[in-house]
N, C-alpha and C. Protein backbone atom coordinates (compact mmCIF):
# COMPACT_ATOMS: atom_id res chain seq x y z
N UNK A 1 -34.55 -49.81 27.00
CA UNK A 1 -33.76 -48.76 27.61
C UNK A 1 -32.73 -48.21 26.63
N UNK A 2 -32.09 -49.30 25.88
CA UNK A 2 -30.96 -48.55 25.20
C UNK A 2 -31.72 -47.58 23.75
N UNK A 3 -33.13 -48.38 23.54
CA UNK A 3 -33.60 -47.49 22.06
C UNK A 3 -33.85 -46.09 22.72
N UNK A 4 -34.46 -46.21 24.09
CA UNK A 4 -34.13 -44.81 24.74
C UNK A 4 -33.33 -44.03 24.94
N UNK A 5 -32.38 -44.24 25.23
CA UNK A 5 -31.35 -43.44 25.36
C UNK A 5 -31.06 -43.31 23.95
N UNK A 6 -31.18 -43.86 22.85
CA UNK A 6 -30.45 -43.88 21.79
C UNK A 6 -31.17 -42.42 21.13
N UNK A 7 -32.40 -42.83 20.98
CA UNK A 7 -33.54 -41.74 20.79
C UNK A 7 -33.50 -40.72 21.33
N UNK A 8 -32.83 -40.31 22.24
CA UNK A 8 -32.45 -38.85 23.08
C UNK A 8 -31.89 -38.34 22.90
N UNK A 9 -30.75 -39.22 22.24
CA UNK A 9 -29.16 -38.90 22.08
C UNK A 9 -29.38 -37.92 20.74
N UNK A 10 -29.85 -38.94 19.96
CA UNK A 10 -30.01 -38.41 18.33
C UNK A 10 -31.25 -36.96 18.17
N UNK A 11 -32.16 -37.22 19.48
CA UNK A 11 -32.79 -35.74 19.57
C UNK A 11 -32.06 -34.29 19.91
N UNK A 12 -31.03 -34.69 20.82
CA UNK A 12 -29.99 -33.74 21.21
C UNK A 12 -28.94 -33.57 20.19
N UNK A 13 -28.63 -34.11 19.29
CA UNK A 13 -28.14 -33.89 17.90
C UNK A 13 -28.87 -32.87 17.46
N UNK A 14 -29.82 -33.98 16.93
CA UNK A 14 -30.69 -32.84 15.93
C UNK A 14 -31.11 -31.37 17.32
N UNK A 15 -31.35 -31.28 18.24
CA UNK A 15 -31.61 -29.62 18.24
C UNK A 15 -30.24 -28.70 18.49
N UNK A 16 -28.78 -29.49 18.53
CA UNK A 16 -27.57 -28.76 18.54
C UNK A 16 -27.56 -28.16 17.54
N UNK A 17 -27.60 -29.40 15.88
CA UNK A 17 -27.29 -28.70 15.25
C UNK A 17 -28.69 -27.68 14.56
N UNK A 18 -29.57 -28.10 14.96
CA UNK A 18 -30.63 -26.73 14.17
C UNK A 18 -30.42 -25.63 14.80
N UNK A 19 -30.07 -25.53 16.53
CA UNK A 19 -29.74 -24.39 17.17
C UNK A 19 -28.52 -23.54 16.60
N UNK A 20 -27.53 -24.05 15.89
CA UNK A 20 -26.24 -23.67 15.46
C UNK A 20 -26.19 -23.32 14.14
N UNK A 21 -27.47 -23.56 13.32
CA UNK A 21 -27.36 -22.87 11.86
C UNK A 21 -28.99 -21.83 12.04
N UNK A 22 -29.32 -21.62 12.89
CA UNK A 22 -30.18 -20.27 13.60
C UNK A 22 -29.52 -19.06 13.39
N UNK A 23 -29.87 -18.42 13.10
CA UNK A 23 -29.20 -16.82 13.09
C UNK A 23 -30.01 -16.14 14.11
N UNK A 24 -30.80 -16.83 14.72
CA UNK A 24 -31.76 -16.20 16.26
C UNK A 24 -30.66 -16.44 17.26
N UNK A 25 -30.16 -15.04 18.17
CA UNK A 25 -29.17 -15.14 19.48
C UNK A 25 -28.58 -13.53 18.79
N UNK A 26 -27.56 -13.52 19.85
CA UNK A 26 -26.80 -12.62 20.31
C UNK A 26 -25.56 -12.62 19.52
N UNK A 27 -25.03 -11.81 18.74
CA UNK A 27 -23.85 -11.92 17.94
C UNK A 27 -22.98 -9.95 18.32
N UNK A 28 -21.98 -10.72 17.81
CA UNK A 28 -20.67 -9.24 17.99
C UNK A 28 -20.59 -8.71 16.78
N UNK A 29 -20.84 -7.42 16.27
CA UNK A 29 -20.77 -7.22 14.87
C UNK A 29 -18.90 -6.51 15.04
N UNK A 30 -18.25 -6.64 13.90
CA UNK A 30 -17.31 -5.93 13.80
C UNK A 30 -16.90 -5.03 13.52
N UNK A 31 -16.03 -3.76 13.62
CA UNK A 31 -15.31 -2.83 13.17
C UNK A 31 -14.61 -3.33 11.90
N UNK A 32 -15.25 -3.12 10.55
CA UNK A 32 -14.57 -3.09 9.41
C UNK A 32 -12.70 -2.65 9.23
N UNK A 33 -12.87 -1.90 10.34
CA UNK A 33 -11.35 -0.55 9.83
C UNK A 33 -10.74 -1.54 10.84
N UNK A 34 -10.94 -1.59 11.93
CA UNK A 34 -10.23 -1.99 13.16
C UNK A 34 -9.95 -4.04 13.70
N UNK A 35 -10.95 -4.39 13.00
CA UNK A 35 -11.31 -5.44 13.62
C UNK A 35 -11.66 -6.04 14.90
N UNK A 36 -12.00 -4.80 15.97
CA UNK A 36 -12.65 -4.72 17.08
C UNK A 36 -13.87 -4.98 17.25
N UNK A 37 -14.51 -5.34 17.74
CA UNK A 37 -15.99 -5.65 18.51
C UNK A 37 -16.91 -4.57 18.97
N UNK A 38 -17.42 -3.85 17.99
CA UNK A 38 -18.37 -2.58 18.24
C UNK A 38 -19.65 -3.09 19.18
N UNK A 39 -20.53 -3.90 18.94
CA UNK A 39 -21.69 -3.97 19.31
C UNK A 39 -21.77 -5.36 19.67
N UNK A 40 -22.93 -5.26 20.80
CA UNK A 40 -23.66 -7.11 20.86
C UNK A 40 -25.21 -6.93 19.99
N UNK A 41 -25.53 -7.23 19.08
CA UNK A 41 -27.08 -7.23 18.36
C UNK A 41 -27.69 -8.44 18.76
N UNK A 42 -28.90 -8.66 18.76
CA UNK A 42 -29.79 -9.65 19.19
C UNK A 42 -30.56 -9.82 17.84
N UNK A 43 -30.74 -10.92 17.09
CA UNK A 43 -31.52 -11.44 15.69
C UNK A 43 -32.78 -11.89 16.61
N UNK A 44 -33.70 -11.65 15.99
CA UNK A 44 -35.13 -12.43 16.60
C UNK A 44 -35.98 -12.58 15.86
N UNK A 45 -37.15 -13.45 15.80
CA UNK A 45 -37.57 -13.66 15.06
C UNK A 45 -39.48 -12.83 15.65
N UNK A 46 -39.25 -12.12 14.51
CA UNK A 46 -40.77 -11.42 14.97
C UNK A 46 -42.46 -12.22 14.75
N UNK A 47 -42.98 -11.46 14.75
CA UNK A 47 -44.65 -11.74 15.02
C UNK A 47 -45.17 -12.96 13.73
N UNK A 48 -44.26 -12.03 13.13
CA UNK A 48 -44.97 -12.53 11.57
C UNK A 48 -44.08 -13.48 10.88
N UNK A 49 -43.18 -13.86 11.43
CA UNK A 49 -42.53 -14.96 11.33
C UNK A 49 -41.10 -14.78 10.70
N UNK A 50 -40.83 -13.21 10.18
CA UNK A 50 -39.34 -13.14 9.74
C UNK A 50 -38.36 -12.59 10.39
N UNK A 51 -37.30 -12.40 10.40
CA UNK A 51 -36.44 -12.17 11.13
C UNK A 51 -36.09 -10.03 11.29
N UNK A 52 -35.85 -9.90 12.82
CA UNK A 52 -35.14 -8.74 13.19
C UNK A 52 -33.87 -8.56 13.81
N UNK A 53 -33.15 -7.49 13.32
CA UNK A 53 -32.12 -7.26 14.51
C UNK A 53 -32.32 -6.13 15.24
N UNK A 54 -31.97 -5.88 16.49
CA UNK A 54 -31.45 -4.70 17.49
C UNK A 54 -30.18 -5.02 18.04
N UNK A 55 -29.70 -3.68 17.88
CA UNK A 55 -28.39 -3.55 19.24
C UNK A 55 -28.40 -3.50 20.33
N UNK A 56 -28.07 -4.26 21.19
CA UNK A 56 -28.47 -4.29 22.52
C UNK A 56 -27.69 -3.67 23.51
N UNK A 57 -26.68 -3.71 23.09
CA UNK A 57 -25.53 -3.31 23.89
C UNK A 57 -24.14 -2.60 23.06
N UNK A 58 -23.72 -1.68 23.23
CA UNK A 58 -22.48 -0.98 22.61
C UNK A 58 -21.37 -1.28 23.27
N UNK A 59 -20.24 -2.07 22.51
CA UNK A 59 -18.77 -2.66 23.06
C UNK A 59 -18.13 -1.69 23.08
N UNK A 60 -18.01 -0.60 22.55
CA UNK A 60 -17.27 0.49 22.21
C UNK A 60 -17.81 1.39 22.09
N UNK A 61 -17.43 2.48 22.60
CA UNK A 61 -17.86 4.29 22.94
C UNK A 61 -18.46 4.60 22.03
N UNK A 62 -17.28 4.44 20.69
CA UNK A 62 -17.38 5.07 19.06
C UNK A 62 -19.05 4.62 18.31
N UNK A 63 -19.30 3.41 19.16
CA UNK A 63 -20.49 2.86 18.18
C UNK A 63 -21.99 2.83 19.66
N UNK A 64 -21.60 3.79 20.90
CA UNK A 64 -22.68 3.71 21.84
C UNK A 64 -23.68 5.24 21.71
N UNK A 65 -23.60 6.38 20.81
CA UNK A 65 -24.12 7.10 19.96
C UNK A 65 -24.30 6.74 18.04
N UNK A 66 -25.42 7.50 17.85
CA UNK A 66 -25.53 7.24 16.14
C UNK A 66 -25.05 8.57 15.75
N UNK A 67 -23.69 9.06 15.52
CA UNK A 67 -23.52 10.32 15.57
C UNK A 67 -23.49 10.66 13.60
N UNK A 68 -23.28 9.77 12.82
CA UNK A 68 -23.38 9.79 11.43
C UNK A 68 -24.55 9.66 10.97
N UNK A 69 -25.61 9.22 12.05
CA UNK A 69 -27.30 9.38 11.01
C UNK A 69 -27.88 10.83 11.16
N UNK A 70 -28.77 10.78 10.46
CA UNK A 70 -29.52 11.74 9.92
C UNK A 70 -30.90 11.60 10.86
N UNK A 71 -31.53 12.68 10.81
CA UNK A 71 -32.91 12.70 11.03
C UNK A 71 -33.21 12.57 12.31
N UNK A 72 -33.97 11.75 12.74
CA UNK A 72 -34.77 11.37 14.22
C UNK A 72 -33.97 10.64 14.82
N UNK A 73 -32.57 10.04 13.96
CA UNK A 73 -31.46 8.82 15.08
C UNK A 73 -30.76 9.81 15.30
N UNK A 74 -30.48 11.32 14.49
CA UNK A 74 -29.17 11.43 14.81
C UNK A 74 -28.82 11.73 16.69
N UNK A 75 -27.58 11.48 16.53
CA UNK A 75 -27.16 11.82 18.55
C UNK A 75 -28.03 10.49 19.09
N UNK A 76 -28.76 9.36 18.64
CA UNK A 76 -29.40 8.81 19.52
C UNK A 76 -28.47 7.62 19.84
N UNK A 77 -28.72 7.15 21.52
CA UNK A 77 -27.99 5.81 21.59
C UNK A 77 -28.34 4.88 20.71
N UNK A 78 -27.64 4.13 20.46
CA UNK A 78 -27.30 3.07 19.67
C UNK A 78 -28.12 1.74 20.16
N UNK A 79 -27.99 1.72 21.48
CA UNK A 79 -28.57 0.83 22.18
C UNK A 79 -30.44 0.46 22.37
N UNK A 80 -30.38 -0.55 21.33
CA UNK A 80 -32.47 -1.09 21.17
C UNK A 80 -32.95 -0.30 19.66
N UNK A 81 -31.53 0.16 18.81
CA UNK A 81 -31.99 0.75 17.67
C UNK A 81 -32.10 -0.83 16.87
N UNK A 82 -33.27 -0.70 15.98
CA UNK A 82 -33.26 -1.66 15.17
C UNK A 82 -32.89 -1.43 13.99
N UNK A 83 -31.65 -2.29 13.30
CA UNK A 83 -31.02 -2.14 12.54
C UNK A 83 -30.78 -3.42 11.22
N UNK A 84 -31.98 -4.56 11.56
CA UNK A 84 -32.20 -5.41 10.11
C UNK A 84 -33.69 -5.52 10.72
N UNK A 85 -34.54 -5.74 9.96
CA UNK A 85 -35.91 -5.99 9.46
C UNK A 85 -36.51 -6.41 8.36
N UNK A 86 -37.61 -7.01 8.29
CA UNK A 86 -38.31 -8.25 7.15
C UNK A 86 -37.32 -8.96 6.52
N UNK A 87 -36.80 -9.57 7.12
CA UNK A 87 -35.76 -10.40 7.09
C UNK A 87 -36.79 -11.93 6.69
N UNK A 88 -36.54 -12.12 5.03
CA UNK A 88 -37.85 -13.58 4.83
C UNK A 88 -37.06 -14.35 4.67
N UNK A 89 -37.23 -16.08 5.16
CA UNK A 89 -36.41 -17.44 5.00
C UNK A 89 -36.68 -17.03 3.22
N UNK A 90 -35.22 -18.01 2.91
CA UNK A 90 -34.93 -17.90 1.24
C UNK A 90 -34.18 -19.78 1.62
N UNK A 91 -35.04 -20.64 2.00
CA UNK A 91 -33.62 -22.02 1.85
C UNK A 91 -33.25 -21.73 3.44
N UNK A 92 -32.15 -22.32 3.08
CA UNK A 92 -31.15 -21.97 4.33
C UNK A 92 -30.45 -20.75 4.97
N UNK A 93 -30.99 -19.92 4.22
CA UNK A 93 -30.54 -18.52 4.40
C UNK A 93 -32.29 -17.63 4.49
N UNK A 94 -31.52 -16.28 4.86
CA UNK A 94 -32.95 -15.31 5.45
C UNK A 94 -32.15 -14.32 4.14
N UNK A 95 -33.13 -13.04 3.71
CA UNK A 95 -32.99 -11.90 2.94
C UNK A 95 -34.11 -11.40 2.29
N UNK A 96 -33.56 -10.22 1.44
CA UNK A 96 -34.81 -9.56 0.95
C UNK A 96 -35.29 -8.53 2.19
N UNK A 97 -34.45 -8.12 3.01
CA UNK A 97 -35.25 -7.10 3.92
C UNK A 97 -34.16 -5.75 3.76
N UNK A 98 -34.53 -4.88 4.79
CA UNK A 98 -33.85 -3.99 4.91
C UNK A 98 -33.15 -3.67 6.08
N UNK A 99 -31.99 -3.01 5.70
CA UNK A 99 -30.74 -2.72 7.44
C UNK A 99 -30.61 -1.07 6.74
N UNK A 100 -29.66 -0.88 8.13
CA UNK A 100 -29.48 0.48 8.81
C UNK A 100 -28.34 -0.19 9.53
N UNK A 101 -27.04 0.89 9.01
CA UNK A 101 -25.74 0.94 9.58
C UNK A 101 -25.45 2.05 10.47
N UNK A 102 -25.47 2.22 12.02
CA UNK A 102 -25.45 3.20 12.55
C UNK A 102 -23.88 4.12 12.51
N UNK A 103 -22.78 3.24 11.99
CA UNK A 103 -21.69 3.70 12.44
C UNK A 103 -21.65 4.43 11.01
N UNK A 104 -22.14 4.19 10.03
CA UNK A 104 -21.84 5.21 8.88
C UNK A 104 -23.34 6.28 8.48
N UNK A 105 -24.15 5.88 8.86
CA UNK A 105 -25.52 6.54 8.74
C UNK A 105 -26.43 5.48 7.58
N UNK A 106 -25.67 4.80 7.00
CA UNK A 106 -26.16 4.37 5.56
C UNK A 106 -28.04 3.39 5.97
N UNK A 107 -28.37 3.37 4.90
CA UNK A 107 -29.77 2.35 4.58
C UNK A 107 -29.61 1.20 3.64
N UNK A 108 -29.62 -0.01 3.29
CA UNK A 108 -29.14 -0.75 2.48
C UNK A 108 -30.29 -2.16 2.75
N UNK A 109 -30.17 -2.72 1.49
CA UNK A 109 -31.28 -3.91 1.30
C UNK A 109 -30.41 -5.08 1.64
N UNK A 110 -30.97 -5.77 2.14
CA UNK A 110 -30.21 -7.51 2.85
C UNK A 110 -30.38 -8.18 1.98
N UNK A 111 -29.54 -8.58 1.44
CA UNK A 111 -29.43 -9.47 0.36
C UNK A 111 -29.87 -10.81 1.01
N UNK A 112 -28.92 -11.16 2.03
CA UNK A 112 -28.62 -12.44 2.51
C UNK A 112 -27.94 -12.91 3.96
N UNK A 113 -28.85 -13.54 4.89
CA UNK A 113 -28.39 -13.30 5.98
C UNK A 113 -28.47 -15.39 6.50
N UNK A 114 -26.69 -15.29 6.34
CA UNK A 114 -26.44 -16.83 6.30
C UNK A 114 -25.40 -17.45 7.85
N UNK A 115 -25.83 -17.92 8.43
CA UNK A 115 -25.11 -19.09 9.40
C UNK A 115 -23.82 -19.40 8.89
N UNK A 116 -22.40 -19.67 9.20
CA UNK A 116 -21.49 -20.24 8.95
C UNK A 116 -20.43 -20.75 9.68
N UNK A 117 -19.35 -21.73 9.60
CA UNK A 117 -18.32 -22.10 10.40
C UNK A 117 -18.77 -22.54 11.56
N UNK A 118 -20.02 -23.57 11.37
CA UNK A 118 -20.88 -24.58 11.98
C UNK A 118 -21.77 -23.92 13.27
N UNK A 119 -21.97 -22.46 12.70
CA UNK A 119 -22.98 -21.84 14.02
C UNK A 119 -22.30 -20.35 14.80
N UNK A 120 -21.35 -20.80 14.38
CA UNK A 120 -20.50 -19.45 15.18
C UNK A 120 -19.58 -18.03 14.49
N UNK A 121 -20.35 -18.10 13.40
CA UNK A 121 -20.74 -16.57 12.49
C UNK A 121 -21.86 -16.46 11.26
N UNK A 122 -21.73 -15.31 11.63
CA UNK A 122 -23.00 -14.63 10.77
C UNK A 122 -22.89 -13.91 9.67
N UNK A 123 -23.09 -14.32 8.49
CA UNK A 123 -22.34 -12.83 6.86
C UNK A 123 -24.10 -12.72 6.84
N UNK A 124 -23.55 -11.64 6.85
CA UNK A 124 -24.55 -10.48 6.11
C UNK A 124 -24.17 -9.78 5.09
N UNK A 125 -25.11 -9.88 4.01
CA UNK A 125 -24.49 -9.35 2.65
C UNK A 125 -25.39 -7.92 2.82
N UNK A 126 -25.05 -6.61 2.63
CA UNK A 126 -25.89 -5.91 2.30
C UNK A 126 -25.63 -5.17 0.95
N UNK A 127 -26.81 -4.68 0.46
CA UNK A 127 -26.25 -4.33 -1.13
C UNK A 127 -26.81 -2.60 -0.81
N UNK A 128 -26.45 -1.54 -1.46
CA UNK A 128 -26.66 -0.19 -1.47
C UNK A 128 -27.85 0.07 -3.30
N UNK A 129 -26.87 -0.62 -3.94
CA UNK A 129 -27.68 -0.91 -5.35
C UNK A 129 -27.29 -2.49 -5.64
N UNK A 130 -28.12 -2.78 -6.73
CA UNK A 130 -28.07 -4.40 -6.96
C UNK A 130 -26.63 -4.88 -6.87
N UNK A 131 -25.77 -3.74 -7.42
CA UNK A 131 -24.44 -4.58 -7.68
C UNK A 131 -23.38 -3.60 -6.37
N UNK A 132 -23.93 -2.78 -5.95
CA UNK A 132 -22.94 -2.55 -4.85
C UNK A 132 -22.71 -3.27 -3.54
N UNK A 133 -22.66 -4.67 -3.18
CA UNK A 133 -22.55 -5.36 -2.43
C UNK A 133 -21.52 -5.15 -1.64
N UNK A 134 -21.75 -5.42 -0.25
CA UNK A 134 -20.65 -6.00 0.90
C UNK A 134 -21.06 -6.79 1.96
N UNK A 135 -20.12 -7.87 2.15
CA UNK A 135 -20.27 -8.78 3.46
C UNK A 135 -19.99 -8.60 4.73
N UNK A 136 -20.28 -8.88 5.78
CA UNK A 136 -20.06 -8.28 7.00
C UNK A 136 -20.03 -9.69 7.96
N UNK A 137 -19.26 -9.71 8.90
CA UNK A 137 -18.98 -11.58 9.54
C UNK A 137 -19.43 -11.04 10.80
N UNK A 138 -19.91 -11.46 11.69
CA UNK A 138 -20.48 -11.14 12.83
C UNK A 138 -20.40 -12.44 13.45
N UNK A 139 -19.54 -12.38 14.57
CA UNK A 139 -19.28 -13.51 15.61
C UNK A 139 -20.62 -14.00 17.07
N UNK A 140 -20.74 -15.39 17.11
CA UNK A 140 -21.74 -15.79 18.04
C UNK A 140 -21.46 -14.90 19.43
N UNK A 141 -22.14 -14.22 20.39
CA UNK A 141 -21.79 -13.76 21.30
C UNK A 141 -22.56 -14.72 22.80
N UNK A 142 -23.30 -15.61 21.95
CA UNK A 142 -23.97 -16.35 23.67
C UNK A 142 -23.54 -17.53 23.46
């Protein structure tokens, strides 16, 4: 009985913490300028085994239209736009794909899309050119 319970215990370990360095769930991306809570995005993991994001929901007015893109988004809700894709495991981290920033219009390559502060944020590095990099912290939302 007790190797049982013991064995359960340590199974519920191990899927806390693999659940908590997942970048699969629901996260709050932030307002760079403001430090407000624009969006809820959903990470998932697609068909083919690498990772996507969509916005699921708009926290704020300013970010519930794409009024800075171009083309076929522009004026479109914000809401079920997909905005990271081919997102490939690298280690402990996902990258090598491509995002779409709705609040500025921009297109940019994912460097690196890493778990941190034991599960409950998300940096996303995106780069514009190899060396024009920026990080972005995105808080757990479920």
């Amino acid at each position: 009985m007790r190797k049982t319970l013991f064995a359960l215990t340590l199974l519920a370990v191990a899927f806390t913490a693999s659940a908590q360095t997942s970048p699969v769930g629901r996260w709050k991306t932030i307002d760079d300028q403001t430090g407000k809570a624009m969006t809820i995005t959903e990470v998932y993991e697609t068909k083919n085994g690498m990772l996507a994001a969509k916005i699921v929901e708009a926290l704020d007015a300013k970010a519930a239209t794409c009024t800075e893109c171009n083309g076929a988004r522009k004026g479109k809700p914000t809401a079920g736009m997909v905005i990271l894709w081919d997102l490939k495991r690298n280690g402990n981290s996902w990258g090598n794909g491509q995002g779409f920033k709705p609040s500025t219009g921009d297109s940019f390559k994912v460097k690196n899309l890493q778990v941190t502060d034991g599960g409950r944020k998300l940096e996303v590095t995106g780069c514009k050119m190899s060396f024009l990099c920026r990080t972005a912290t995105w808080q757990r939302a479920d």
